[in-house]
PDB file of N, CA and C in Angstrom:
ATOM      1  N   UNK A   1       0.834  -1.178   0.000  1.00  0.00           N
ATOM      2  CA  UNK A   1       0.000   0.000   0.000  1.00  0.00           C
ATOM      3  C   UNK A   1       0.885   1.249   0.000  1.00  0.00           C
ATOM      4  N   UNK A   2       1.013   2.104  -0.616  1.00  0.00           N
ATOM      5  CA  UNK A   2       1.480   3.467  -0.885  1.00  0.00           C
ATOM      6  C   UNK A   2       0.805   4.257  -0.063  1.00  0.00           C
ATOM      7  N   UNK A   3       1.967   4.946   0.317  1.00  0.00           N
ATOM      8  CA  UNK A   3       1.369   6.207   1.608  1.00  0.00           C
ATOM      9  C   UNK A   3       1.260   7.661   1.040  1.00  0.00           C
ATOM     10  N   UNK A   4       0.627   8.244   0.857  1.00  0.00           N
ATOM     11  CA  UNK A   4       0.240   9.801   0.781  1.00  0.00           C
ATOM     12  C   UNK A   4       0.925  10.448   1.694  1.00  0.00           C
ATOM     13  N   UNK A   5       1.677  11.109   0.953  1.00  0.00           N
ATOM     14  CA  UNK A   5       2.482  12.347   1.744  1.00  0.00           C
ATOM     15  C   UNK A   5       1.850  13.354   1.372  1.00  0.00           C
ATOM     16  N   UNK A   6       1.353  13.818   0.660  1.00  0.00           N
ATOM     17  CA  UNK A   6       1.116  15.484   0.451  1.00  0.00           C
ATOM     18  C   UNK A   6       0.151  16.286   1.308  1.00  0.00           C
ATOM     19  N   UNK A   7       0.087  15.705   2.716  1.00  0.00           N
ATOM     20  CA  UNK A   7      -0.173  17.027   3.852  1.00  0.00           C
ATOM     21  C   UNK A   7       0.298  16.272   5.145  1.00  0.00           C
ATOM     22  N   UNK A   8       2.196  15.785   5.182  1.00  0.00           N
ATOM     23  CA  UNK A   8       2.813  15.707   5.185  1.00  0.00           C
ATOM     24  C   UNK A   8       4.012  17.568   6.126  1.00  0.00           C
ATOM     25  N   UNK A   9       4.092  17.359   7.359  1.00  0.00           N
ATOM     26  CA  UNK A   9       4.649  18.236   7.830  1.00  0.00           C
ATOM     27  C   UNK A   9       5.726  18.951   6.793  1.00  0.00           C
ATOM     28  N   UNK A  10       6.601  17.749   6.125  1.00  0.00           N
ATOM     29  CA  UNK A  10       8.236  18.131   5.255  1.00  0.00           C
ATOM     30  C   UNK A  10       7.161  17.947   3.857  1.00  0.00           C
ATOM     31  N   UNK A  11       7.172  18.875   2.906  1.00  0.00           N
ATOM     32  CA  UNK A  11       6.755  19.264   1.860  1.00  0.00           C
ATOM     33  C   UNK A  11       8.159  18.553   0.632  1.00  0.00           C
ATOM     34  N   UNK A  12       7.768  16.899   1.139  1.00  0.00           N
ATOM     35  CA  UNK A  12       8.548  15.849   0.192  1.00  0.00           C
ATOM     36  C   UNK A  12       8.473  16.271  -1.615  1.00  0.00           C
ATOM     37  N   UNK A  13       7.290  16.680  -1.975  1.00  0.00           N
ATOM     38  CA  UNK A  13       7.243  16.906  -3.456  1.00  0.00           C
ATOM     39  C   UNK A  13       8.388  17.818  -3.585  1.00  0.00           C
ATOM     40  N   UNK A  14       8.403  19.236  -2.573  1.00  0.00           N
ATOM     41  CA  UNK A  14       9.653  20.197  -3.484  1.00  0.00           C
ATOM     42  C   UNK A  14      10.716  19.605  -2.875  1.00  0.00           C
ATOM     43  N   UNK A  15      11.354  18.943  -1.892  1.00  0.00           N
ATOM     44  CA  UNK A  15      12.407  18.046  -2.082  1.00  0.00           C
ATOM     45  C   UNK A  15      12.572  17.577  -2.811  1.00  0.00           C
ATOM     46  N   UNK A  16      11.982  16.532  -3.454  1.00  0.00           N
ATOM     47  CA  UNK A  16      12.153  16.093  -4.795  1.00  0.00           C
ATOM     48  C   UNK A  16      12.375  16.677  -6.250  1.00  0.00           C
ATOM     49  N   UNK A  17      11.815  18.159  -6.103  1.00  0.00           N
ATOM     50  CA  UNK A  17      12.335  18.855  -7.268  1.00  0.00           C
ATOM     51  C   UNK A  17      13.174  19.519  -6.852  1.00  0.00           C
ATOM     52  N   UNK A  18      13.896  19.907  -5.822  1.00  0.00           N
ATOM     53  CA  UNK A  18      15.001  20.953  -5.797  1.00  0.00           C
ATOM     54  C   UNK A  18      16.053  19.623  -5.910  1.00  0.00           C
ATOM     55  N   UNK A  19      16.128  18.319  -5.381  1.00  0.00           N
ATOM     56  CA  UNK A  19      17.163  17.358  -6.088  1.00  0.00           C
ATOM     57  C   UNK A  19      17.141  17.123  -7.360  1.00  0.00           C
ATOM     58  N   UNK A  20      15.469  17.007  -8.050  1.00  0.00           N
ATOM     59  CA  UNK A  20      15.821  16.569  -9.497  1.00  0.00           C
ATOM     60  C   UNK A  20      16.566  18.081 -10.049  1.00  0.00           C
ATOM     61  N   UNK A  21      16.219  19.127  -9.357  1.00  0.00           N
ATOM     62  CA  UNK A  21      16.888  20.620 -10.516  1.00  0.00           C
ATOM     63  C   UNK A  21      18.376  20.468 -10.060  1.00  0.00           C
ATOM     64  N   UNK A  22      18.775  20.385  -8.993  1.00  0.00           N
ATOM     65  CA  UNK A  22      20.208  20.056  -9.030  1.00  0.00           C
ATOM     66  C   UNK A  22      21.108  19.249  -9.473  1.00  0.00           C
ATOM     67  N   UNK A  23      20.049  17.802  -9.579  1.00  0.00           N
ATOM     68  CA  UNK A  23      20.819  16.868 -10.558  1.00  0.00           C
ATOM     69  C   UNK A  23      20.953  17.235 -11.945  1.00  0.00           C
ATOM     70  N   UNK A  24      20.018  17.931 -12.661  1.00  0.00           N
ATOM     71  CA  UNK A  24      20.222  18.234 -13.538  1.00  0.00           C
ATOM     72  C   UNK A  24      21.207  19.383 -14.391  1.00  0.00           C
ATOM     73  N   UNK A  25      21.028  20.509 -13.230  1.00  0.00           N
ATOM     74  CA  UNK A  25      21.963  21.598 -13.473  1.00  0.00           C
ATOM     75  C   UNK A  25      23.197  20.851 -13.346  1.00  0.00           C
ATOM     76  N   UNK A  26      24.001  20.014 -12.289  1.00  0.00           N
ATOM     77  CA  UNK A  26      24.985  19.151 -12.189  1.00  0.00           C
ATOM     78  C   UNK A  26      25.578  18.516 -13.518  1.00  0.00           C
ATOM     79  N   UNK A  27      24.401  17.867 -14.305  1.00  0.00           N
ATOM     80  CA  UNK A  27      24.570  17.170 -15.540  1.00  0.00           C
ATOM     81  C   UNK A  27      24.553  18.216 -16.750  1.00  0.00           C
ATOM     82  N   UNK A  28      23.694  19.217 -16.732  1.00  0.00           N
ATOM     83  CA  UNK A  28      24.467  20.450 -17.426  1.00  0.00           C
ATOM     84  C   UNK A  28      25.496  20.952 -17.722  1.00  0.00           C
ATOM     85  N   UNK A  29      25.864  21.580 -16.371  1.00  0.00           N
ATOM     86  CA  UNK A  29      27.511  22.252 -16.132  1.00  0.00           C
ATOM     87  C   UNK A  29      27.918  21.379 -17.253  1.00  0.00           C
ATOM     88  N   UNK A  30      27.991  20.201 -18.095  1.00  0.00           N
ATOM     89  CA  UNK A  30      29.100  19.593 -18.655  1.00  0.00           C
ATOM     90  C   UNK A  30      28.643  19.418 -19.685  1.00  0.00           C
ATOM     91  N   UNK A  31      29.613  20.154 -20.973  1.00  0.00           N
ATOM     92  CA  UNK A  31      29.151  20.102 -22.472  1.00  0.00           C
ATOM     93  C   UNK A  31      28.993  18.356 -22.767  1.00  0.00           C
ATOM     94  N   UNK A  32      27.953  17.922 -23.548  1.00  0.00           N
ATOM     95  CA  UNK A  32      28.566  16.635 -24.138  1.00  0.00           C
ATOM     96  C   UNK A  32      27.653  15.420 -23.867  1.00  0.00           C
ATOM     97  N   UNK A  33      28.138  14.257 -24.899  1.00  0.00           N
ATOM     98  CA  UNK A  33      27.629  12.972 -24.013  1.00  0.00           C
ATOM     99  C   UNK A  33      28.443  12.552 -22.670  1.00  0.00           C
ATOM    100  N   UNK A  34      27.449  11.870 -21.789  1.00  0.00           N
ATOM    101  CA  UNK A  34      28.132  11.888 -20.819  1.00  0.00           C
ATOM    102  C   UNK A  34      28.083  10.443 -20.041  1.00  0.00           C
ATOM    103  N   UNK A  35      29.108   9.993 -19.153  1.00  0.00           N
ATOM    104  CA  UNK A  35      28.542   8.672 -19.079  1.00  0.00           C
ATOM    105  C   UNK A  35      28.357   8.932 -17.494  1.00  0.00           C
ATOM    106  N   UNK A  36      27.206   8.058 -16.974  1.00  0.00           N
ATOM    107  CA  UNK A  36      27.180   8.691 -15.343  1.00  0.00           C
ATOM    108  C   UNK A  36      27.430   6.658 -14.355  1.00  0.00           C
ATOM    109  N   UNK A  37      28.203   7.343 -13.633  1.00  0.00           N
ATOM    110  CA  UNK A  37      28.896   6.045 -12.651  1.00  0.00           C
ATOM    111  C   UNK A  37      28.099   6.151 -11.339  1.00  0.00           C
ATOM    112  N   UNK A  38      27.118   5.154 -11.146  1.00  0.00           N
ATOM    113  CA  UNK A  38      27.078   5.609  -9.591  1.00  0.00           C
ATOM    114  C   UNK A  38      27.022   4.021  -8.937  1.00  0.00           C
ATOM    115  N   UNK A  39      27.313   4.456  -7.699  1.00  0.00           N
ATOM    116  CA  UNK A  39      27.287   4.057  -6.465  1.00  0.00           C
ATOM    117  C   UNK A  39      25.774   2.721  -6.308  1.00  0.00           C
ATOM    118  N   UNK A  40      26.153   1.216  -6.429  1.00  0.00           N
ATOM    119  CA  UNK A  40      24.916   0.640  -6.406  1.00  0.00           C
ATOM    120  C   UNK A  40      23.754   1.131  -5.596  1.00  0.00           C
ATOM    121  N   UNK A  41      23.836   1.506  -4.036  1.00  0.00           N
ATOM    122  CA  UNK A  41      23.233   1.825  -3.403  1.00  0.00           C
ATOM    123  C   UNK A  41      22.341   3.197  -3.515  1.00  0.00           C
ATOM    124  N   UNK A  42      22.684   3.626  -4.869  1.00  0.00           N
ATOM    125  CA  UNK A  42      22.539   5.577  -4.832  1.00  0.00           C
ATOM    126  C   UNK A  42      20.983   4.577  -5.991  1.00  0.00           C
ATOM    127  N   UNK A  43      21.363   3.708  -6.552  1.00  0.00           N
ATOM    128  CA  UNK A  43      20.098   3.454  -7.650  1.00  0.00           C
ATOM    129  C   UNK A  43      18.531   3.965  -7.291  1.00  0.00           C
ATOM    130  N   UNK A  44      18.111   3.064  -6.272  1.00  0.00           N
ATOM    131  CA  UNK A  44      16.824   2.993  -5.633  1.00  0.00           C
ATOM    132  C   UNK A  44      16.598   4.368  -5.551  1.00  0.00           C
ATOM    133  N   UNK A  45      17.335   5.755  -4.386  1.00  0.00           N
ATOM    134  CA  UNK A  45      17.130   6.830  -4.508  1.00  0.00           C
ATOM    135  C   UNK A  45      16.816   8.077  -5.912  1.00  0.00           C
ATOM    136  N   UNK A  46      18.242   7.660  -6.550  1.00  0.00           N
ATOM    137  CA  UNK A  46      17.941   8.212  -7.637  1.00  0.00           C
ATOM    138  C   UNK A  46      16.863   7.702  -8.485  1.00  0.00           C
ATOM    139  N   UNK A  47      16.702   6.806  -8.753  1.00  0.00           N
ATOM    140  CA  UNK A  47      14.889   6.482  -9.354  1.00  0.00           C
ATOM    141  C   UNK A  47      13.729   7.743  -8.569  1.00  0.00           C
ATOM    142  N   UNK A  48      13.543   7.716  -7.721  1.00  0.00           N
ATOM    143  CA  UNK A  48      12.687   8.466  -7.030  1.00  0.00           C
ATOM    144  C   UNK A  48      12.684  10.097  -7.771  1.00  0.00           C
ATOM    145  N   UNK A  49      13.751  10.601  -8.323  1.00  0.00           N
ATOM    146  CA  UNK A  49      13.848  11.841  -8.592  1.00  0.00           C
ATOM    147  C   UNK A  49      14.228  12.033  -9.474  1.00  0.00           C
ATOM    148  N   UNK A  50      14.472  11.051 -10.806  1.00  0.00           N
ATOM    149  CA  UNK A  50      14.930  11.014 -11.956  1.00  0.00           C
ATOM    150  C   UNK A  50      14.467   9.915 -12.848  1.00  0.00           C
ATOM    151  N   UNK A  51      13.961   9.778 -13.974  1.00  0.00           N
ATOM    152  CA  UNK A  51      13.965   8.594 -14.530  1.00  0.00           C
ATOM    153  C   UNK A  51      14.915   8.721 -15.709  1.00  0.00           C
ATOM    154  N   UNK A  52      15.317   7.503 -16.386  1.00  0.00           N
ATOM    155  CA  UNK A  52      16.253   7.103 -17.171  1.00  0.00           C
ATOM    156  C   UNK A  52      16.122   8.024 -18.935  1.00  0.00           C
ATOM    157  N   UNK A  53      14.708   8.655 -18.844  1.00  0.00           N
ATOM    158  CA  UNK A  53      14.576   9.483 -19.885  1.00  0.00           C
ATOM    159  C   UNK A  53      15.282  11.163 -19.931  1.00  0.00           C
ATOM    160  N   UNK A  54      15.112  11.343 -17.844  1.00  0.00           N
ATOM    161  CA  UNK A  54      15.453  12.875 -17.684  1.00  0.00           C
ATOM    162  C   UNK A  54      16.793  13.063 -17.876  1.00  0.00           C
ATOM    163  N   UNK A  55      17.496  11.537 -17.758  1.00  0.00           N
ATOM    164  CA  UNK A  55      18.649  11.889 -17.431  1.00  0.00           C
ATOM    165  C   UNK A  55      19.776  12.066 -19.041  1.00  0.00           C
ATOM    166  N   UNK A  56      19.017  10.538 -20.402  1.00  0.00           N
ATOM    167  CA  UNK A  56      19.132  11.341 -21.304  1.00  0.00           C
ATOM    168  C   UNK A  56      18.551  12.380 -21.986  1.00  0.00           C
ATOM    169  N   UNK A  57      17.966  13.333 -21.376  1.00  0.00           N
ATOM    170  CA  UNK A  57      17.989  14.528 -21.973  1.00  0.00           C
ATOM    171  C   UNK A  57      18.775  15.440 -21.900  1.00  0.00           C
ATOM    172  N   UNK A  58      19.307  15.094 -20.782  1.00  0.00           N
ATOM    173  CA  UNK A  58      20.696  15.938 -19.881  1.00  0.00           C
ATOM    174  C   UNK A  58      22.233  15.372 -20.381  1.00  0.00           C
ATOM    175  N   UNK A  59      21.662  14.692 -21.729  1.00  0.00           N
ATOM    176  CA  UNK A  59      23.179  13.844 -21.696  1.00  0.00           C
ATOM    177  C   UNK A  59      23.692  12.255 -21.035  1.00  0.00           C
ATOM    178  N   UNK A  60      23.456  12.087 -21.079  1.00  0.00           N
ATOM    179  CA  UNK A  60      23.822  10.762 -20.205  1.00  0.00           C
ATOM    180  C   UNK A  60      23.730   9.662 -21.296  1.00  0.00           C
ATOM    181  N   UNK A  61      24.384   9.161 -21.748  1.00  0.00           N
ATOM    182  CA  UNK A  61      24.411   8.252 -23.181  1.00  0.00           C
ATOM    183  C   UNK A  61      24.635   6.623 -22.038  1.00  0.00           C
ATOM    184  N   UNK A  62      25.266   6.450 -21.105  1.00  0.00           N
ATOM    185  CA  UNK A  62      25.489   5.308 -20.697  1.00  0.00           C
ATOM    186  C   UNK A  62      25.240   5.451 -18.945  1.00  0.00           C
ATOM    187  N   UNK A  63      24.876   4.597 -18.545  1.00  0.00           N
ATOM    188  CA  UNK A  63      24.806   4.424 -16.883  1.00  0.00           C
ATOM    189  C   UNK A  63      25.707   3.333 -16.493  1.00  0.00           C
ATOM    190  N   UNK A  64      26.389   3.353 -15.639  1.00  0.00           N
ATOM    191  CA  UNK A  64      27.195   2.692 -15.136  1.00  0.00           C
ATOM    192  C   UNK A  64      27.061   2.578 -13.349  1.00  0.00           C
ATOM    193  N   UNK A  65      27.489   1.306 -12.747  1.00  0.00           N
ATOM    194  CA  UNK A  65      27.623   0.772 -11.453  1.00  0.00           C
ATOM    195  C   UNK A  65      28.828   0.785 -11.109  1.00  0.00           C
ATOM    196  N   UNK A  66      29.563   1.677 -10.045  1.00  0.00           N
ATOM    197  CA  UNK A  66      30.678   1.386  -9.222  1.00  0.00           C
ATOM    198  C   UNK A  66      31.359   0.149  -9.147  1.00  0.00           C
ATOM    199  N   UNK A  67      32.274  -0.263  -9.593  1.00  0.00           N
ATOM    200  CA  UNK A  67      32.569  -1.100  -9.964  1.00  0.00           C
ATOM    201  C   UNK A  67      34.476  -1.425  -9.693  1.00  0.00           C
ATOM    202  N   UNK A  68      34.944  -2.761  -9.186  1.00  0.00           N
ATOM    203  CA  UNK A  68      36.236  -2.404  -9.492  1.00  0.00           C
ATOM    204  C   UNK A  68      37.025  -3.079 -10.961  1.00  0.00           C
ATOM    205  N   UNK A  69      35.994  -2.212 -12.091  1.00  0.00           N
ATOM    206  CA  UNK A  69      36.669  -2.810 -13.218  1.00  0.00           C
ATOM    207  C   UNK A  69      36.728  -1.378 -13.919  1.00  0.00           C
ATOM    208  N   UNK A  70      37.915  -1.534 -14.699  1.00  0.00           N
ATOM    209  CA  UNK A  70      37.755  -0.492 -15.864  1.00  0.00           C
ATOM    210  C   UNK A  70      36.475   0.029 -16.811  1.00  0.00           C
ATOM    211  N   UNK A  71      35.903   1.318 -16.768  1.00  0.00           N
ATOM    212  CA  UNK A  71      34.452   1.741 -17.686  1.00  0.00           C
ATOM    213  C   UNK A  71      35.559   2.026 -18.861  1.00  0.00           C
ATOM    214  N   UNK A  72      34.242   1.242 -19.837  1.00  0.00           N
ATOM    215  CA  UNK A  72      35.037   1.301 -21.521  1.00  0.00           C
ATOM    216  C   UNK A  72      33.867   2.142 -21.808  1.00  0.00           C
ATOM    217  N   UNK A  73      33.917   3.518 -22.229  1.00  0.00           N
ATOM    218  CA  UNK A  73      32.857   4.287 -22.990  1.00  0.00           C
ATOM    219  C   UNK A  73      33.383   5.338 -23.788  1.00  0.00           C
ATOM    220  N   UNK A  74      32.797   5.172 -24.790  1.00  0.00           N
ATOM    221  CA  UNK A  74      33.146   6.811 -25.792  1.00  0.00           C
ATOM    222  C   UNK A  74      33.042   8.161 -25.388  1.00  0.00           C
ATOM    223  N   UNK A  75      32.415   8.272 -24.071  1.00  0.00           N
ATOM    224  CA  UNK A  75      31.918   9.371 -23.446  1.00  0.00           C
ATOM    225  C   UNK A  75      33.096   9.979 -22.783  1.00  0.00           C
ATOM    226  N   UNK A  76      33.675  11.430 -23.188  1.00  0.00           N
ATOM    227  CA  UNK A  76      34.448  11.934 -22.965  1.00  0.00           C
ATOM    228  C   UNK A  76      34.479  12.630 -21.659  1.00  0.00           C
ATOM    229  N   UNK A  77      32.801  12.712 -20.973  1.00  0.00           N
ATOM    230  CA  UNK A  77      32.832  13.034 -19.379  1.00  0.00           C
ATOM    231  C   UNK A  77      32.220  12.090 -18.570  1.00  0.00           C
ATOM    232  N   UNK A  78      33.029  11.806 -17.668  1.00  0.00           N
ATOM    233  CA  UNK A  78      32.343  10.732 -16.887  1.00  0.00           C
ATOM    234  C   UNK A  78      32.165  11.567 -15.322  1.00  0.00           C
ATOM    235  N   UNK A  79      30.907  11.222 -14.736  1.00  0.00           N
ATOM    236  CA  UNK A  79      30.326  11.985 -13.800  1.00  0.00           C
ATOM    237  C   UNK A  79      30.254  10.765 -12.826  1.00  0.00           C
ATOM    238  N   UNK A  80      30.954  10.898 -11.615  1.00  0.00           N
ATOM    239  CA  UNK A  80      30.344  10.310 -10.565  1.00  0.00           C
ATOM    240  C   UNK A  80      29.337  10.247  -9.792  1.00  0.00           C
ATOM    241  N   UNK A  81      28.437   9.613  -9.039  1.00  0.00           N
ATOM    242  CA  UNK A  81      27.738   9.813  -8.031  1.00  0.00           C
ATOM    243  C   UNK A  81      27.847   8.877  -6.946  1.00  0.00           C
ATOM    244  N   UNK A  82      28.413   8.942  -6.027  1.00  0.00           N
ATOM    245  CA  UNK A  82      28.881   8.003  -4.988  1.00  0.00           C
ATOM    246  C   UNK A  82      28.541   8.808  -3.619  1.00  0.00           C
TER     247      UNK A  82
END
């Protein structure tokens, strides 16, 4: 069952957009395709405030998992999130 927040003391909806506008301005700042690395544990969250369409619009040609292997990508900026 899904819980209703919206009359909710912490006004969760603009949390959620002042992270999605920062993630995005973040993914801005950087001309280009971009490939973004994150942190397994960051997944679940970031779903909540981004979906896989917002993020290529912002650039993001590949997603990647923290990993201890070498990222092979054409993408000349690679963005962490850890």
């Amino acid at each position: 069952m899904a819980i209703n927040l919206d009359s909710a003391a912490i006004n969760i909806a603009l949390i959620r957009e002042q992270a999605r506008k920062d993630l995005c301005d973040a993914l801005d700042s950087r001309r280009g395709k971009k490939a973004l690395v994150l942190d397994p544990k960051l997944s679940g969250p970031l779903s909540l405030i981004a979906e896989i369409s917002l993020l290529k619009e912002h650039g993001v040609e590949n997603l990647y998992y923290l990993e201890n292997e070498p990222i092979e990508t054409d993408c000349r900026t690679i963005i962490y999130l850890v």
